[in-house]
PDB file of N, CA and C in Angstrom:
ATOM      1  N   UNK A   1       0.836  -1.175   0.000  1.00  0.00           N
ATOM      2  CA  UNK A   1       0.000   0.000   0.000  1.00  0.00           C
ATOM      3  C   UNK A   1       0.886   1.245   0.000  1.00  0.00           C
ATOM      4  N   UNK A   2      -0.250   1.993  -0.691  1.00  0.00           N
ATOM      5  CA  UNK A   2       1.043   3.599  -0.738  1.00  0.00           C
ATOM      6  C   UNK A   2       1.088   4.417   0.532  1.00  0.00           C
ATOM      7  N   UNK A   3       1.380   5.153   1.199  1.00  0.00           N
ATOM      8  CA  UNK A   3       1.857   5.889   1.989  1.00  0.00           C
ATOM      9  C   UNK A   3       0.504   6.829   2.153  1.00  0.00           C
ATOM     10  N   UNK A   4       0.075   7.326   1.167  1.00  0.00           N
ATOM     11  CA  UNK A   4      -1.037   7.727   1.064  1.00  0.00           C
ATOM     12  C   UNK A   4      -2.158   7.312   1.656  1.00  0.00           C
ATOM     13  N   UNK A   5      -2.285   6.283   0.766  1.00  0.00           N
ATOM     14  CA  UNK A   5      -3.665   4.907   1.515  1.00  0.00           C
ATOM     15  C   UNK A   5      -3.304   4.887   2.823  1.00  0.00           C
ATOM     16  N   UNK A   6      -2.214   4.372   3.488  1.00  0.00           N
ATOM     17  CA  UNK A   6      -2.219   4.396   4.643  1.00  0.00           C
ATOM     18  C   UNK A   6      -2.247   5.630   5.869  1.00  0.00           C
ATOM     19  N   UNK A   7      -2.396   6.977   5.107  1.00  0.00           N
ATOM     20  CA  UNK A   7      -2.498   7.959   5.894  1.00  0.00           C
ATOM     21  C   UNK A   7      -4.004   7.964   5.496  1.00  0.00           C
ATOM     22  N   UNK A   8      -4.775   7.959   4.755  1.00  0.00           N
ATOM     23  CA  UNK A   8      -6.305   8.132   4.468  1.00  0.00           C
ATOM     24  C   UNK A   8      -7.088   7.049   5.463  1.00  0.00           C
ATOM     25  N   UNK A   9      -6.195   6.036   5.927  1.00  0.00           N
ATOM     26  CA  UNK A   9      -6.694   4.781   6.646  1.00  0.00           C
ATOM     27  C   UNK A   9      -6.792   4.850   7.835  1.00  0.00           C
ATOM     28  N   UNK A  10      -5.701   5.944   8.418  1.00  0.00           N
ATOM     29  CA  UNK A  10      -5.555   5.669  10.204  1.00  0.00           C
ATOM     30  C   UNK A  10      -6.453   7.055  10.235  1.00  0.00           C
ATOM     31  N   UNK A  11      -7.536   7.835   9.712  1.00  0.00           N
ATOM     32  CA  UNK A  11      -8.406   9.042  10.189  1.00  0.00           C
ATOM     33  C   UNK A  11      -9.374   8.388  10.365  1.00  0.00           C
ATOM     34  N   UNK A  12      -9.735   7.405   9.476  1.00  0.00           N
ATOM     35  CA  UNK A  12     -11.188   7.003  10.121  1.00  0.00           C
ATOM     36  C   UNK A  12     -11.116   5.890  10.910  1.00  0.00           C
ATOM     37  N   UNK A  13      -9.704   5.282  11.000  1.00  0.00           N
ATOM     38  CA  UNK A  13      -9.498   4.263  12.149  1.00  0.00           C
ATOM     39  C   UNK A  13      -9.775   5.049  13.277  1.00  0.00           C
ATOM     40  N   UNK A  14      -8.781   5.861  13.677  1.00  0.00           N
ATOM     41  CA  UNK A  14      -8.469   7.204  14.809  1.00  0.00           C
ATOM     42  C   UNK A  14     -10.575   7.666  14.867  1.00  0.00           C
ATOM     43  N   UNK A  15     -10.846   7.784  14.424  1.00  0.00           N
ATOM     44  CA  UNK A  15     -12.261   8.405  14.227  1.00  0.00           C
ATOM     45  C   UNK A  15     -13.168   7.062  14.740  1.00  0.00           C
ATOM     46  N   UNK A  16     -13.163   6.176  14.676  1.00  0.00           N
ATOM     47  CA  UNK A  16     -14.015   4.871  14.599  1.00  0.00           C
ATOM     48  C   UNK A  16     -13.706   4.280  16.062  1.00  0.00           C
ATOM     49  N   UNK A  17     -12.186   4.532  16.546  1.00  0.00           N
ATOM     50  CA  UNK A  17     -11.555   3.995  17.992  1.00  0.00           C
ATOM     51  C   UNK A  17     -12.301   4.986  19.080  1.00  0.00           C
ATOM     52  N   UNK A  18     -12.058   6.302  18.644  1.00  0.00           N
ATOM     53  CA  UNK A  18     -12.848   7.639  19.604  1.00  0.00           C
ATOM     54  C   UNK A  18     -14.417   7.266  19.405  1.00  0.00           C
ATOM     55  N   UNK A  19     -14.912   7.187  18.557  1.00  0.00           N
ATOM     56  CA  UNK A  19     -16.307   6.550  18.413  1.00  0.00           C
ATOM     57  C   UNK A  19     -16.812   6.100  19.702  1.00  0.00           C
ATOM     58  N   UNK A  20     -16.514   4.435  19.535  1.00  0.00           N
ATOM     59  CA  UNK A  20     -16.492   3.396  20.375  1.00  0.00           C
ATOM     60  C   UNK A  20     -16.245   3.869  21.609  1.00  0.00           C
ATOM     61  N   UNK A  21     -15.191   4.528  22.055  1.00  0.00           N
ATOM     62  CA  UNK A  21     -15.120   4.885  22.825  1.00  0.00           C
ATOM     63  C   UNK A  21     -15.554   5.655  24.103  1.00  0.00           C
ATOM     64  N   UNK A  22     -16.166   6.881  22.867  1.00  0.00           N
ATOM     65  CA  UNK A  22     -17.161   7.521  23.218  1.00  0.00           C
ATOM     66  C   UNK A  22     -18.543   6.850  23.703  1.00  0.00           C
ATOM     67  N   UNK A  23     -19.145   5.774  22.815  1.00  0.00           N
ATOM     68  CA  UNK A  23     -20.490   5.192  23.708  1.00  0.00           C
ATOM     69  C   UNK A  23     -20.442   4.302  24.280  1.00  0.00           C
ATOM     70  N   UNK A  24     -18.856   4.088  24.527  1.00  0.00           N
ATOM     71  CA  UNK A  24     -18.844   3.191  26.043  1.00  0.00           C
ATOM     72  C   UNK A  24     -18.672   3.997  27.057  1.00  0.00           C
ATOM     73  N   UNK A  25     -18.549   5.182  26.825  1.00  0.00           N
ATOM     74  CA  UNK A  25     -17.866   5.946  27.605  1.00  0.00           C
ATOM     75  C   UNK A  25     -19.964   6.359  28.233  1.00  0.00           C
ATOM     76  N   UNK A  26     -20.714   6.659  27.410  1.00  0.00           N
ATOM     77  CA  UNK A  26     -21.970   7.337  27.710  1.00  0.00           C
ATOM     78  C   UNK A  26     -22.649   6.124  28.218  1.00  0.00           C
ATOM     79  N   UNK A  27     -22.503   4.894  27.399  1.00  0.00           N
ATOM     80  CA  UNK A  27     -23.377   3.782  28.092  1.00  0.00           C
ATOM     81  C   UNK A  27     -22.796   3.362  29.475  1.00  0.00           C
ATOM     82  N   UNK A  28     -21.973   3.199  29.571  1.00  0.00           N
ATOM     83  CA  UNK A  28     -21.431   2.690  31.281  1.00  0.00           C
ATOM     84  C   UNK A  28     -20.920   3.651  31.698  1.00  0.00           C
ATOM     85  N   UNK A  29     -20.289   4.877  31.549  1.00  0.00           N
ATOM     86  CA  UNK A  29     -19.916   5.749  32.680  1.00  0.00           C
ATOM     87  C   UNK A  29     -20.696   5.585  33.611  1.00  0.00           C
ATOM     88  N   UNK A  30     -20.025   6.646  34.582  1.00  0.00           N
ATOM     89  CA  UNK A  30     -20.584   7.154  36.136  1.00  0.00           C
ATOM     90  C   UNK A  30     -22.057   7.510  35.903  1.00  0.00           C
ATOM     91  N   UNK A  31     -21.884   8.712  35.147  1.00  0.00           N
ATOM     92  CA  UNK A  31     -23.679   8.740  34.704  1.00  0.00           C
ATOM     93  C   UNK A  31     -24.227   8.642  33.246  1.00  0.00           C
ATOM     94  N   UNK A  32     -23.710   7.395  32.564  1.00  0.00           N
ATOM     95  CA  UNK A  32     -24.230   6.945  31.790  1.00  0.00           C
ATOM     96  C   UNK A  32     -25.922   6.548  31.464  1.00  0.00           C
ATOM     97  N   UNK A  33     -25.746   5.852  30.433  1.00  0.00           N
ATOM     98  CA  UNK A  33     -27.438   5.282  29.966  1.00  0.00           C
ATOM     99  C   UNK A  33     -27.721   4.147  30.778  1.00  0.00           C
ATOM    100  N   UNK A  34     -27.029   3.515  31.201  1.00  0.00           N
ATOM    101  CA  UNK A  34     -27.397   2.133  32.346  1.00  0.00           C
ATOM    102  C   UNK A  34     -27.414   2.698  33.681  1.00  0.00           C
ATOM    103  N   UNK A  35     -27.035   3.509  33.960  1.00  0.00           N
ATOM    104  CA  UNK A  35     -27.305   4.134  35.671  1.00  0.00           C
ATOM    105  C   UNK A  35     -28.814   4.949  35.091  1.00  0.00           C
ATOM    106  N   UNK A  36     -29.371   5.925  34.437  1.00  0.00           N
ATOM    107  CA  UNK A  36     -30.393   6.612  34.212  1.00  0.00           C
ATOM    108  C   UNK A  36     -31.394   5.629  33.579  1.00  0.00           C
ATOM    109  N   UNK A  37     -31.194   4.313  33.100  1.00  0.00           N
ATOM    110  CA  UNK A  37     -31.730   3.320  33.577  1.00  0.00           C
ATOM    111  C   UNK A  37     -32.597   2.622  35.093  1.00  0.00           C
ATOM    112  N   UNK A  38     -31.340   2.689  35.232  1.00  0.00           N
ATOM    113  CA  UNK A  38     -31.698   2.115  36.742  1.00  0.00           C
ATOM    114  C   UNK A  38     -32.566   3.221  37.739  1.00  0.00           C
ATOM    115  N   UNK A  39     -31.649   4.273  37.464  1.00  0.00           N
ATOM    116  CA  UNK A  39     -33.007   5.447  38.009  1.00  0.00           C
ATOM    117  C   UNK A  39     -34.128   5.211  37.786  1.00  0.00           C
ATOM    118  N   UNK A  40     -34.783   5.045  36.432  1.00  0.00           N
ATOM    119  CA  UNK A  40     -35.969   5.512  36.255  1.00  0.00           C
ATOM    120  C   UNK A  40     -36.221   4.360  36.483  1.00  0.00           C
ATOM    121  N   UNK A  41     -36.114   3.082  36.805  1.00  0.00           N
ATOM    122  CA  UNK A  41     -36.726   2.123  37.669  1.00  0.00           C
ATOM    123  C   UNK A  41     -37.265   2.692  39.097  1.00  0.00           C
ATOM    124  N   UNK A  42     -36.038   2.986  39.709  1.00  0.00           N
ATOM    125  CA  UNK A  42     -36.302   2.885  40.732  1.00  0.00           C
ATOM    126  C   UNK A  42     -37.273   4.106  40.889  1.00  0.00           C
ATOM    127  N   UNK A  43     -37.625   5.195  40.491  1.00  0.00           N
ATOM    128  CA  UNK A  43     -38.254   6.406  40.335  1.00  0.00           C
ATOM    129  C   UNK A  43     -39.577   5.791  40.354  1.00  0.00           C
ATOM    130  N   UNK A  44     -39.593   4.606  39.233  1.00  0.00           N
ATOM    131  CA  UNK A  44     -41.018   4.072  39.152  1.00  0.00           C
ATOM    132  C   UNK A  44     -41.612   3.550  40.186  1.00  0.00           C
ATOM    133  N   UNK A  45     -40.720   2.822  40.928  1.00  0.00           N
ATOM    134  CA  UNK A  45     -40.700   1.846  42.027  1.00  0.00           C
ATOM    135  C   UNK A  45     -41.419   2.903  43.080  1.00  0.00           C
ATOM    136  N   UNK A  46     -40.244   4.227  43.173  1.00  0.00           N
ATOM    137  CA  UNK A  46     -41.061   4.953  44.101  1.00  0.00           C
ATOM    138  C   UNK A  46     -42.466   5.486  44.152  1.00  0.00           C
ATOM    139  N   UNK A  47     -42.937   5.724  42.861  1.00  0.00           N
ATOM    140  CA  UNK A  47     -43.972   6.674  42.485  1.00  0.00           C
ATOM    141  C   UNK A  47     -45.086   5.265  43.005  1.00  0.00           C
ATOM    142  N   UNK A  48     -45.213   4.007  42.313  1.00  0.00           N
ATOM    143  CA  UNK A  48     -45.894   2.549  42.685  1.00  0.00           C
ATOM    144  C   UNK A  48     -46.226   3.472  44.376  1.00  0.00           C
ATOM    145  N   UNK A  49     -45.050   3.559  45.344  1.00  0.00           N
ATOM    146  CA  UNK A  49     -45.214   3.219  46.761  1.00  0.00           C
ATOM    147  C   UNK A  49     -45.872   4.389  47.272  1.00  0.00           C
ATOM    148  N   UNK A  50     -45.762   5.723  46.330  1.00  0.00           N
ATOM    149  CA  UNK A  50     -46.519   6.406  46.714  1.00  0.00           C
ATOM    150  C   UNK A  50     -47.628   6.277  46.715  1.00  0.00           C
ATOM    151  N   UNK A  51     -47.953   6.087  45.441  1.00  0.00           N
ATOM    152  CA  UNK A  51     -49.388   6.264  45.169  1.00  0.00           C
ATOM    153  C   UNK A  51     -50.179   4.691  46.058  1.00  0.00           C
ATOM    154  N   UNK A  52     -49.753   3.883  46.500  1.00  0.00           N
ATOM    155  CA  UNK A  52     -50.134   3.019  47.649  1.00  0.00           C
ATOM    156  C   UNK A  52     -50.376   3.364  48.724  1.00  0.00           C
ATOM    157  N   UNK A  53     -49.413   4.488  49.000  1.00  0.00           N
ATOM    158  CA  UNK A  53     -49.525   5.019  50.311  1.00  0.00           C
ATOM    159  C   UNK A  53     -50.803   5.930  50.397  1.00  0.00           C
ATOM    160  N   UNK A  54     -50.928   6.591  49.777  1.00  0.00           N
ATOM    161  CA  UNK A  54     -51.442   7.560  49.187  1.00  0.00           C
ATOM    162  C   UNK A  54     -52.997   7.178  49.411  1.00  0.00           C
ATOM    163  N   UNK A  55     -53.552   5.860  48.947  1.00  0.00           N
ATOM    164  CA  UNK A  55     -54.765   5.364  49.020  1.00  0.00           C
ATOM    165  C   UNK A  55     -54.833   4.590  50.312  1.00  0.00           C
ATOM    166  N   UNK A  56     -53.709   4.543  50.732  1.00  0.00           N
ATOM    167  CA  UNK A  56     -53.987   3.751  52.536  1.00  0.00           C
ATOM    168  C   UNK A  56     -54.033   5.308  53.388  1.00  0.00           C
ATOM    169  N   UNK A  57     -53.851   6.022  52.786  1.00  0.00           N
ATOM    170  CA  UNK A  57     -54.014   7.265  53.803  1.00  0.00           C
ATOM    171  C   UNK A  57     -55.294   7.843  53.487  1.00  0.00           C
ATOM    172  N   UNK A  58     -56.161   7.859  52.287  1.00  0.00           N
ATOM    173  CA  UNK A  58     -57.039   8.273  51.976  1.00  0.00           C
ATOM    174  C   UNK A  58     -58.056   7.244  52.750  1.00  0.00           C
ATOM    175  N   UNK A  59     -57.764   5.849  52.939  1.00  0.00           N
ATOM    176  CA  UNK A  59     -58.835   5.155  53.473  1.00  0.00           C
ATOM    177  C   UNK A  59     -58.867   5.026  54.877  1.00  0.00           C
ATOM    178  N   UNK A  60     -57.444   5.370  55.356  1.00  0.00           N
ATOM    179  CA  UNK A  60     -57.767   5.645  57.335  1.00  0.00           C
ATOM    180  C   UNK A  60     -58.367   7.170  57.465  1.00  0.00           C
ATOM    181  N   UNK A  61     -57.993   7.897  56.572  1.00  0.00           N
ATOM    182  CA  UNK A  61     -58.711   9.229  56.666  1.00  0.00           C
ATOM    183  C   UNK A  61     -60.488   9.101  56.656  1.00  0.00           C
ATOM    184  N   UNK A  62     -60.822   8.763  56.147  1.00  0.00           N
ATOM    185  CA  UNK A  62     -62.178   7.532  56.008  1.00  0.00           C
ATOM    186  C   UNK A  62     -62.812   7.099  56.673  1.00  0.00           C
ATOM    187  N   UNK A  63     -61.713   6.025  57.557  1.00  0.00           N
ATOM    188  CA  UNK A  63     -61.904   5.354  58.634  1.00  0.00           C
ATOM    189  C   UNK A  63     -62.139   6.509  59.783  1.00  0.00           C
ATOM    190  N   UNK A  64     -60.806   7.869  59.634  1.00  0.00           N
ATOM    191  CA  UNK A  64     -61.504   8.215  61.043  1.00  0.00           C
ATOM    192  C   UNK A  64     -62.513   8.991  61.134  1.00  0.00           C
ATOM    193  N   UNK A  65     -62.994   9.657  60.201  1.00  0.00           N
ATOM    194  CA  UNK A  65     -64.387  10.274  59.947  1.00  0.00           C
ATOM    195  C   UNK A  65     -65.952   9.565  59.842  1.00  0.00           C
ATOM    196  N   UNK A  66     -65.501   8.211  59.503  1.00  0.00           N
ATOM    197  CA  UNK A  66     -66.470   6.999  59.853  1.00  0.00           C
ATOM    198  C   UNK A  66     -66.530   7.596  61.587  1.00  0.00           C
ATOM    199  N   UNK A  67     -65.234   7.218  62.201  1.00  0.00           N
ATOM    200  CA  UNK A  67     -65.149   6.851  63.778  1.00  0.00           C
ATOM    201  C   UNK A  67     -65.946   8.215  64.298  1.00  0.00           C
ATOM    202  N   UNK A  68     -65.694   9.480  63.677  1.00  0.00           N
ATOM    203  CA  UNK A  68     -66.511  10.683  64.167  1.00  0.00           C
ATOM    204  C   UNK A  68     -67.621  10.656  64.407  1.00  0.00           C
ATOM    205  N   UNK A  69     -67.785  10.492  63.178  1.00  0.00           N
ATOM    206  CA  UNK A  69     -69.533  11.379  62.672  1.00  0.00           C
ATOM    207  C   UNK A  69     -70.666  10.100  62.800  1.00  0.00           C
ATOM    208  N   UNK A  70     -70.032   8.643  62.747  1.00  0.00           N
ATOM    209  CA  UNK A  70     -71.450   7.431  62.836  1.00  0.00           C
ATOM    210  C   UNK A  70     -71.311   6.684  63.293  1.00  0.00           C
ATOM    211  N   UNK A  71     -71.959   6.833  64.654  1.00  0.00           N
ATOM    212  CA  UNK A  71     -72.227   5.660  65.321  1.00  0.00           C
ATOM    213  C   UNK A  71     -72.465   4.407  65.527  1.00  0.00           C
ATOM    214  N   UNK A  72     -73.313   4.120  64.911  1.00  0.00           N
ATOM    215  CA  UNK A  72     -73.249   2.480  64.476  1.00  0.00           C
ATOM    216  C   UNK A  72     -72.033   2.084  63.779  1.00  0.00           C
ATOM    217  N   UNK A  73     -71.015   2.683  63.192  1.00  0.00           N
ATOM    218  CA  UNK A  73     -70.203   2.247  62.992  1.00  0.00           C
ATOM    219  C   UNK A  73     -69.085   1.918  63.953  1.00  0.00           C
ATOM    220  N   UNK A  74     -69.082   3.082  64.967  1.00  0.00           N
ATOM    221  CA  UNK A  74     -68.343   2.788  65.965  1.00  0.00           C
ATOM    222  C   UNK A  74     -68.866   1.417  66.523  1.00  0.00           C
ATOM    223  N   UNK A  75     -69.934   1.484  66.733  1.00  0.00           N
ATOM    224  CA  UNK A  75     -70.835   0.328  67.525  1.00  0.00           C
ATOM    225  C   UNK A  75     -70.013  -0.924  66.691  1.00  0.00           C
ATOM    226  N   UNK A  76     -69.873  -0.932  65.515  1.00  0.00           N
ATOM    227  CA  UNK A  76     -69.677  -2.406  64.779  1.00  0.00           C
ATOM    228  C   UNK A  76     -68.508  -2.384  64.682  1.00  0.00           C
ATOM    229  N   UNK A  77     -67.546  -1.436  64.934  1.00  0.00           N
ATOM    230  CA  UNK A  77     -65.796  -1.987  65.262  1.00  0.00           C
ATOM    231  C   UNK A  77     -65.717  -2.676  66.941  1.00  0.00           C
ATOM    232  N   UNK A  78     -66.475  -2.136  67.418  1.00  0.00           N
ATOM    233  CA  UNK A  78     -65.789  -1.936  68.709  1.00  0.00           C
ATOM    234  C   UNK A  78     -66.930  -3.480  69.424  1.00  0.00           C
ATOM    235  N   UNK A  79     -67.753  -4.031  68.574  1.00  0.00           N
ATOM    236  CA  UNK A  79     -68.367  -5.470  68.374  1.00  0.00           C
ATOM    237  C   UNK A  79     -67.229  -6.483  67.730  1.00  0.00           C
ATOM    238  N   UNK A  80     -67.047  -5.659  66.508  1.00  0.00           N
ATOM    239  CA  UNK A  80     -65.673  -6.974  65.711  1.00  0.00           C
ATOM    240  C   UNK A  80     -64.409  -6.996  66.362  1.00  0.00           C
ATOM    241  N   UNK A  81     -64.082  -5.877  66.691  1.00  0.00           N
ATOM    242  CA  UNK A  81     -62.484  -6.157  67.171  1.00  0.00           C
ATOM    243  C   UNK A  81     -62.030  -6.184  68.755  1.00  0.00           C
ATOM    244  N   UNK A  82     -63.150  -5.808  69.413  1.00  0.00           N
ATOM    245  CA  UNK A  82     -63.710  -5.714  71.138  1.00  0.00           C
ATOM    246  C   UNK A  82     -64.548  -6.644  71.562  1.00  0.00           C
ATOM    247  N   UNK A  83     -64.911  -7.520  70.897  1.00  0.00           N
ATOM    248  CA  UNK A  83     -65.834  -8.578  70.981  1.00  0.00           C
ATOM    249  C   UNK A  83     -66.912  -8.156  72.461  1.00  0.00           C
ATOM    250  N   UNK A  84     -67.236  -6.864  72.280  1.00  0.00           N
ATOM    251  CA  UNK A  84     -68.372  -6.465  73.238  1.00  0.00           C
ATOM    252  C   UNK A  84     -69.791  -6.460  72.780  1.00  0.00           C
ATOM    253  N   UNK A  85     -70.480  -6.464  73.770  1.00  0.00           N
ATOM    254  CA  UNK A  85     -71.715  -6.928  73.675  1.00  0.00           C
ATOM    255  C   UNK A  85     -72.716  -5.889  73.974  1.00  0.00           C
ATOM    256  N   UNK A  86     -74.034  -5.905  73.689  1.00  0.00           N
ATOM    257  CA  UNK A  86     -75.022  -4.719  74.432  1.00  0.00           C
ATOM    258  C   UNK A  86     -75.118  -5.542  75.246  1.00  0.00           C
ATOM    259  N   UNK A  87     -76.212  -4.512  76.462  1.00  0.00           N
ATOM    260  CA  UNK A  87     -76.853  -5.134  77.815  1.00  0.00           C
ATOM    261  C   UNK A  87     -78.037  -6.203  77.457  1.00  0.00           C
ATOM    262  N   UNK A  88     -77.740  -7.079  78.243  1.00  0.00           N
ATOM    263  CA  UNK A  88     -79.095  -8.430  77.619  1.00  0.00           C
ATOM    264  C   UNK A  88     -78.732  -9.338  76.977  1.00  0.00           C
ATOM    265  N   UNK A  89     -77.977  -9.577  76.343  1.00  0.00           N
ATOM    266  CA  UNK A  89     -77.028 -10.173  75.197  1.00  0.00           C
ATOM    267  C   UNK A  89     -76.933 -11.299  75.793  1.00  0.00           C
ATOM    268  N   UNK A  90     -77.069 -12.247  74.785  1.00  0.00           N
ATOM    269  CA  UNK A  90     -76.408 -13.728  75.201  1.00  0.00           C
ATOM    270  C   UNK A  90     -75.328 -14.133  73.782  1.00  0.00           C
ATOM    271  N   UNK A  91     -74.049 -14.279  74.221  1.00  0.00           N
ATOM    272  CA  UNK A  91     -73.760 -14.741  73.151  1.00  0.00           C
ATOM    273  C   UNK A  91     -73.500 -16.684  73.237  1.00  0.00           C
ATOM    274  N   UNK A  92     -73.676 -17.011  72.460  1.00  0.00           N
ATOM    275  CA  UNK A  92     -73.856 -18.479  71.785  1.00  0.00           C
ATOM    276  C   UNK A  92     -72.247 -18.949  71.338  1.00  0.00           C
ATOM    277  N   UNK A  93     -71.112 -19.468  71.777  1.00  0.00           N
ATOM    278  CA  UNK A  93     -70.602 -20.116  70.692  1.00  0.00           C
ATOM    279  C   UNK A  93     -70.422 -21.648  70.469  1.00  0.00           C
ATOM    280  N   UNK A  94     -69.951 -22.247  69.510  1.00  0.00           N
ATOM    281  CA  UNK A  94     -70.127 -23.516  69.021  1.00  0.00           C
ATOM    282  C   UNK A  94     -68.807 -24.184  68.707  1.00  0.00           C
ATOM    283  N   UNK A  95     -68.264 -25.101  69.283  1.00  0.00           N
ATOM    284  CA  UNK A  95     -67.067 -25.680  68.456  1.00  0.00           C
ATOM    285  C   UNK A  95     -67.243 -25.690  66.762  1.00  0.00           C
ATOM    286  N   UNK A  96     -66.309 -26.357  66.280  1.00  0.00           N
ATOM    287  CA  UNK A  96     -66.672 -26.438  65.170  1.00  0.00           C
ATOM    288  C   UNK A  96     -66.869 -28.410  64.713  1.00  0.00           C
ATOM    289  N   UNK A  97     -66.266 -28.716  65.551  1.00  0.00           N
ATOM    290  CA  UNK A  97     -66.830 -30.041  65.412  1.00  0.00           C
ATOM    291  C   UNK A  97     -67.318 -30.760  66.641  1.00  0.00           C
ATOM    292  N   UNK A  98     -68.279 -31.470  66.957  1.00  0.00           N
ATOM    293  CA  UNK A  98     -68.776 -32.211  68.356  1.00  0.00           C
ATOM    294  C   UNK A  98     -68.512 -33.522  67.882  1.00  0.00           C
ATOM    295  N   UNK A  99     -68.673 -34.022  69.540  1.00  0.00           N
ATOM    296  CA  UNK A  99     -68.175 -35.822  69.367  1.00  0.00           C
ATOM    297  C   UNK A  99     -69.589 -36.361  69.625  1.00  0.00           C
ATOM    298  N   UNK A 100     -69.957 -37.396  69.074  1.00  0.00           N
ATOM    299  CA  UNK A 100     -70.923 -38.443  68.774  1.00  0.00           C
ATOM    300  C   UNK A 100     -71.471 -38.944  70.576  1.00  0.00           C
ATOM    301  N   UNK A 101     -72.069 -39.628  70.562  1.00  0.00           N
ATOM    302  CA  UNK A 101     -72.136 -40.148  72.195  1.00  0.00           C
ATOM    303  C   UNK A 101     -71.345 -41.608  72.306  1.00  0.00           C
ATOM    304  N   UNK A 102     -70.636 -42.232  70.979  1.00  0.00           N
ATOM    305  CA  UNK A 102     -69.778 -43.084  70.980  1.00  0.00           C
ATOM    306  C   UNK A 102     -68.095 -42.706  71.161  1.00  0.00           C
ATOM    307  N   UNK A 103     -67.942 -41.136  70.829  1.00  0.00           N
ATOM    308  CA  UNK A 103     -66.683 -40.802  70.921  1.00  0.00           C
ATOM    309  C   UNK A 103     -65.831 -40.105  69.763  1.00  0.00           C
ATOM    310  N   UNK A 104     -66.912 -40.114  67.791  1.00  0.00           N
ATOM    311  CA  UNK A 104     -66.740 -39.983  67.234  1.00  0.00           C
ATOM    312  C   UNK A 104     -66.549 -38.780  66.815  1.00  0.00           C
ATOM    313  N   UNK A 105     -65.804 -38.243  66.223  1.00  0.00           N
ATOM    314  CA  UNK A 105     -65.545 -36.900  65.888  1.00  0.00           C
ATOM    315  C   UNK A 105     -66.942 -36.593  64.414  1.00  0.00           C
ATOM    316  N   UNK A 106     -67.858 -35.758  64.734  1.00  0.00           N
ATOM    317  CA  UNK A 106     -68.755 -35.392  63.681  1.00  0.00           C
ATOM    318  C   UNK A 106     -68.297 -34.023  63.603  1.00  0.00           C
ATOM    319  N   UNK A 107     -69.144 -33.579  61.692  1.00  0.00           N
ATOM    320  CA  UNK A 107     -68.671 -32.637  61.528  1.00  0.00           C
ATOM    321  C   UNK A 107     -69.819 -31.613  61.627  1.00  0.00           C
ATOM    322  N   UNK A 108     -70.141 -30.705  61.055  1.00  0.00           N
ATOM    323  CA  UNK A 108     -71.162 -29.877  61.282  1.00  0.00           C
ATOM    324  C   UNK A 108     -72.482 -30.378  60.284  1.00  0.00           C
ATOM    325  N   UNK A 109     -71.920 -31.317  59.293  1.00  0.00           N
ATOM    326  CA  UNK A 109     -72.853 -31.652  58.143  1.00  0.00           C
ATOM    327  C   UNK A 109     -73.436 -32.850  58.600  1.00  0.00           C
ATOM    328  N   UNK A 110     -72.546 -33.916  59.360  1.00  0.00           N
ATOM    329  CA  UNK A 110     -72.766 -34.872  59.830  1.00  0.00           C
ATOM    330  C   UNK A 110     -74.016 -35.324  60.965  1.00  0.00           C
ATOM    331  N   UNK A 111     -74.558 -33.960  61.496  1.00  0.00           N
ATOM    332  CA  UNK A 111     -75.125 -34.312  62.572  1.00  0.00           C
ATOM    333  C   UNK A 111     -76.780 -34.387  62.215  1.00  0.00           C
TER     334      UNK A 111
END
């Protein structure tokens, strides 16, 4: 090859090496395209936990304006999770399975 050719050869070599270089340099650097990647995951990830939060706060907000303003509602937490009773009340409970008068374990369908 002439001297020539080979100087016309190493500019776009020299040009093609800086290239490469260059979008390895943008794809994996420090703050490359794979870290602003990973950001906007995790960005997403956050925004998901907000907006979760967001509707668990809207529904105890809910809850405590239920607890204010209506009574019977109070009445029916403080029945489910206080297992209290009005005055007069009998409460009833039941195993869930009884034994036979032989000893047998029956079930609720069984009897």
């Amino acid at each position: 090859m002439s001297p020539r050719i080979k100087k016309l050869l190493k500019i776009p070599l020299i040009v093609l090496c800086l290239s490469i270089l260059s979008v390895v340099w943008l794809g994996f650097g420090e703050s490359g395209f794979v870290r602003l990647y990973r950001s906007e995951a995790e960005r997403q990830t956050c925004i998901e936990r907000i907006r979760r939060l967001a509707e668990e706060n809207q529904a105890l907000l809910n809850e405590v304006h239920l607890l204010r303003t209506d009574m019977k509602y109070v009445e029916s937490v403080a029945r489910r999770e206080l297992n209290l009773i009005k005055e007069n009340e009998i409460i009833y409970r039941f195993s869930k399975e009884a034994k036979r008068e032989d000893g047998k374990k029956v079930s609720g369908n069984d009897r």
